[in-house]
Structures are given as structure tokens and as C-alpha cells.
C-alpha atoms as a PDB file:
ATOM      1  CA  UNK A   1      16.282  21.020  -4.491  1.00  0.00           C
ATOM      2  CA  UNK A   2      14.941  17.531  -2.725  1.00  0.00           C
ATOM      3  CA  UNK A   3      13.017  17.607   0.434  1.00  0.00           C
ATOM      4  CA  UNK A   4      12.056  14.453   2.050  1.00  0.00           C
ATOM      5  CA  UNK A   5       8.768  14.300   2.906  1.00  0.00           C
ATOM      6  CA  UNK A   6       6.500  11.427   4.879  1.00  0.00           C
ATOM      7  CA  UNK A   7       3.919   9.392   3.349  1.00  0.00           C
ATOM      8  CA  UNK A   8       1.572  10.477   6.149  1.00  0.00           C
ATOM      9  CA  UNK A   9       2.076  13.918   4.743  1.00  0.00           C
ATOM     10  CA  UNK A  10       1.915  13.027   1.518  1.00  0.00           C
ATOM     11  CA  UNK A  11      -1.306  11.423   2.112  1.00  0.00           C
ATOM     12  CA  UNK A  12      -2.942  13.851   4.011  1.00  0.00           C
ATOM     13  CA  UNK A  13      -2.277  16.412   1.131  1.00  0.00           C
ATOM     14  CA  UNK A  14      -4.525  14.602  -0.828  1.00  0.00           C
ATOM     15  CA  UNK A  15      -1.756  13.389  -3.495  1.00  0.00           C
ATOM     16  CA  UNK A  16      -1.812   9.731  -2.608  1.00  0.00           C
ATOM     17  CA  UNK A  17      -5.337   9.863  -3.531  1.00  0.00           C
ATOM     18  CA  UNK A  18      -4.583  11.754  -6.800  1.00  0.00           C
ATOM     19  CA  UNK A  19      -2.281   9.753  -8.291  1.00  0.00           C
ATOM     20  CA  UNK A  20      -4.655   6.531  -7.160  1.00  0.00           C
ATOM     21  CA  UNK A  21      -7.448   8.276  -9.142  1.00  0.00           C
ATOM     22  CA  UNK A  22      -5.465   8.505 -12.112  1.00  0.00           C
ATOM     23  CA  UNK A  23      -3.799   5.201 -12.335  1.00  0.00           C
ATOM     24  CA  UNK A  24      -7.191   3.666 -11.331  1.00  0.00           C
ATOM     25  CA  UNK A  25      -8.267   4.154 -14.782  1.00  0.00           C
ATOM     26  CA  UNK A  26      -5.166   1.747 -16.300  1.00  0.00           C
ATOM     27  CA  UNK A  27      -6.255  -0.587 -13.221  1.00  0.00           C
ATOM     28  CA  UNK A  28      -3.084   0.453 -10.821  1.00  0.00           C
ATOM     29  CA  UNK A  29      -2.868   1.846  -7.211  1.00  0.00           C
ATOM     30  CA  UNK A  30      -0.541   2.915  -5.050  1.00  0.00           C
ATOM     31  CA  UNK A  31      -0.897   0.347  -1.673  1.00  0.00           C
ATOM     32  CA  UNK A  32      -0.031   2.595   1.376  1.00  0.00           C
ATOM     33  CA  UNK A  33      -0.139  -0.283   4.648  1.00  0.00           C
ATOM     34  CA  UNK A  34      -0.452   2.148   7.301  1.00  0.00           C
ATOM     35  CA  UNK A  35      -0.491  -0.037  10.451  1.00  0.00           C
ATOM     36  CA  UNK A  36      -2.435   1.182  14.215  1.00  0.00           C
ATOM     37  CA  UNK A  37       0.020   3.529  15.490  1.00  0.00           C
ATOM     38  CA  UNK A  38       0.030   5.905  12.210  1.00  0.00           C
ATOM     39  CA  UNK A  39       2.735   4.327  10.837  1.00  0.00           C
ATOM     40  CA  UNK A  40       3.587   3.316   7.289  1.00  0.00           C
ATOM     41  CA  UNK A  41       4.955  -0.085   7.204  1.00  0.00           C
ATOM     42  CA  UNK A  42       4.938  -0.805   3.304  1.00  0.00           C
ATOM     43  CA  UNK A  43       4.069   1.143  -0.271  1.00  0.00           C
ATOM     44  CA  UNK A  44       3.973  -0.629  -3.230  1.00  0.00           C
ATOM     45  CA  UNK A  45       2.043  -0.495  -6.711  1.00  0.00           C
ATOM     46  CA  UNK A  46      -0.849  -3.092  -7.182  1.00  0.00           C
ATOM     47  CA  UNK A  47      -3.053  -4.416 -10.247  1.00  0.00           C
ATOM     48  CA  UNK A  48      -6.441  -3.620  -8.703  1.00  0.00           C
ATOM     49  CA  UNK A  49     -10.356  -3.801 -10.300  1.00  0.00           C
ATOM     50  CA  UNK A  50     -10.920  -0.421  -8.554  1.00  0.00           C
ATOM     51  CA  UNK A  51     -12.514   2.484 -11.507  1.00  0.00           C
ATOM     52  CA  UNK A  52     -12.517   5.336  -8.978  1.00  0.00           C
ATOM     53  CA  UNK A  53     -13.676   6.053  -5.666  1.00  0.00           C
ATOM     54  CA  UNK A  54     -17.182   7.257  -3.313  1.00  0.00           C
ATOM     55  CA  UNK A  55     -19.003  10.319  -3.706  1.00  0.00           C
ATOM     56  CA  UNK A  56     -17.136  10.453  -0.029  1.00  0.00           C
ATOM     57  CA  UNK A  57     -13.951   9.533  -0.794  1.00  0.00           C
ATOM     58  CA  UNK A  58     -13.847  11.726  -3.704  1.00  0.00           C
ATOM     59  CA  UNK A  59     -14.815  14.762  -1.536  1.00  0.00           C
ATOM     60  CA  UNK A  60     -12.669  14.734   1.008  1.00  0.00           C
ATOM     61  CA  UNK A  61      -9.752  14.065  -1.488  1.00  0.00           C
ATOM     62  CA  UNK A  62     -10.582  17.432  -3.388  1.00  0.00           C
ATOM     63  CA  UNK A  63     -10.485  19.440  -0.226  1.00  0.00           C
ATOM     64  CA  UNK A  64      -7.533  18.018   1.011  1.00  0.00           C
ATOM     65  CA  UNK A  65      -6.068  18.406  -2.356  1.00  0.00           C
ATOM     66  CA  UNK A  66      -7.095  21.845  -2.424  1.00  0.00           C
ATOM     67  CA  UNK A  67      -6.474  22.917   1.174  1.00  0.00           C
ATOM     68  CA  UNK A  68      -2.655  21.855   1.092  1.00  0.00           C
ATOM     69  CA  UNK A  69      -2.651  23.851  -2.350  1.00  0.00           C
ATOM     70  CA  UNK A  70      -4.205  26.945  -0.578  1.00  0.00           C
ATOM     71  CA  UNK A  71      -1.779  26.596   2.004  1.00  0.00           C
ATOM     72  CA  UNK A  72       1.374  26.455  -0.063  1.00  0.00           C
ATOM     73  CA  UNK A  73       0.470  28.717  -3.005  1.00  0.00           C
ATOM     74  CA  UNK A  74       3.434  31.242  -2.216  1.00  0.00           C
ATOM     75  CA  UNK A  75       5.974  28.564  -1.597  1.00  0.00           C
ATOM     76  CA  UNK A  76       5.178  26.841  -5.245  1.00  0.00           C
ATOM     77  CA  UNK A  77       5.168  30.234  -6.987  1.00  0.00           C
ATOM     78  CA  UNK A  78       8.561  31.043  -5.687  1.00  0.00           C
ATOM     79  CA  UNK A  79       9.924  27.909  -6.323  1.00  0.00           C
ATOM     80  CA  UNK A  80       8.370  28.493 -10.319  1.00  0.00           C
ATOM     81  CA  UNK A  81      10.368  31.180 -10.427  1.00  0.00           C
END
């Protein structure tokens, strides 16, 4: 199965940040342009001198990561099954 999802919710699941922190270390990102209204106007990947991100930035990434994972533990052990 395939389900669409939006990069707003993709982002606010913490797994834009994620994959940034991982590809950060190879000196890649994934550039979200999300313009006044909320909206996401372009994605692409990007060289970038970026190693990481704040003590801030960080934080809130692991408990968004870890609240949508809280939220949809029963849907992604059904779907393991």
C-alpha cells in the first residue's frame, strides 16, 4: 500500500529533520521552501556546509520524532505484520 502524505505532515513528524540529520554528515539536505501561508512551494536536495543542528533544533526534532511514533505505534505494528 501507498498513501500520499503532505510535506507539512511529513515535517511536522519530525522526519524531514531526520533524514536532514543524517545526510548532513555527507554534506546534503533536503530544501523544504515553505512560503507565508504554510505552503510548500519547492523540495529539492542541496550540497550544504551544515554538520548538524542546535541543542534547540535537535530537541524539538526528537519529540516530534517521537510523539508521531507514540501516536502511530499500533498502525506500524499492524502494518509489520
Amino acid at each position: 500500500m501507498l498513501e500520499r502524505k503532505t510535506w507539512n505532515e511529513f515535517r511536522g513528524a519530525g522526519l524531514l529533520w531526520f533524514i536532514n540529520m543524517l545526510l548532513h554528515v555527507f554534506g546534503w539536505a533536503v530544501v523544504v521552501v515553505v512560503e507565508d501561508d504554510g505552503s510548500v512551494s519547492e523540495c529539492y536536495p542541496a550540497r550544504t556546509n551544515f554538520r548538524g543542528f542546535s541543542d534547540k533544533d535537535q530537541a524539538e526534532g526528537y519529540l516530534a520524532i517521537s510523539q508521531w511514533v507514540a501516536d502511530n505505534a499500533s498502525t506500524l505494528l499492524e502494518e509489520s505484520k
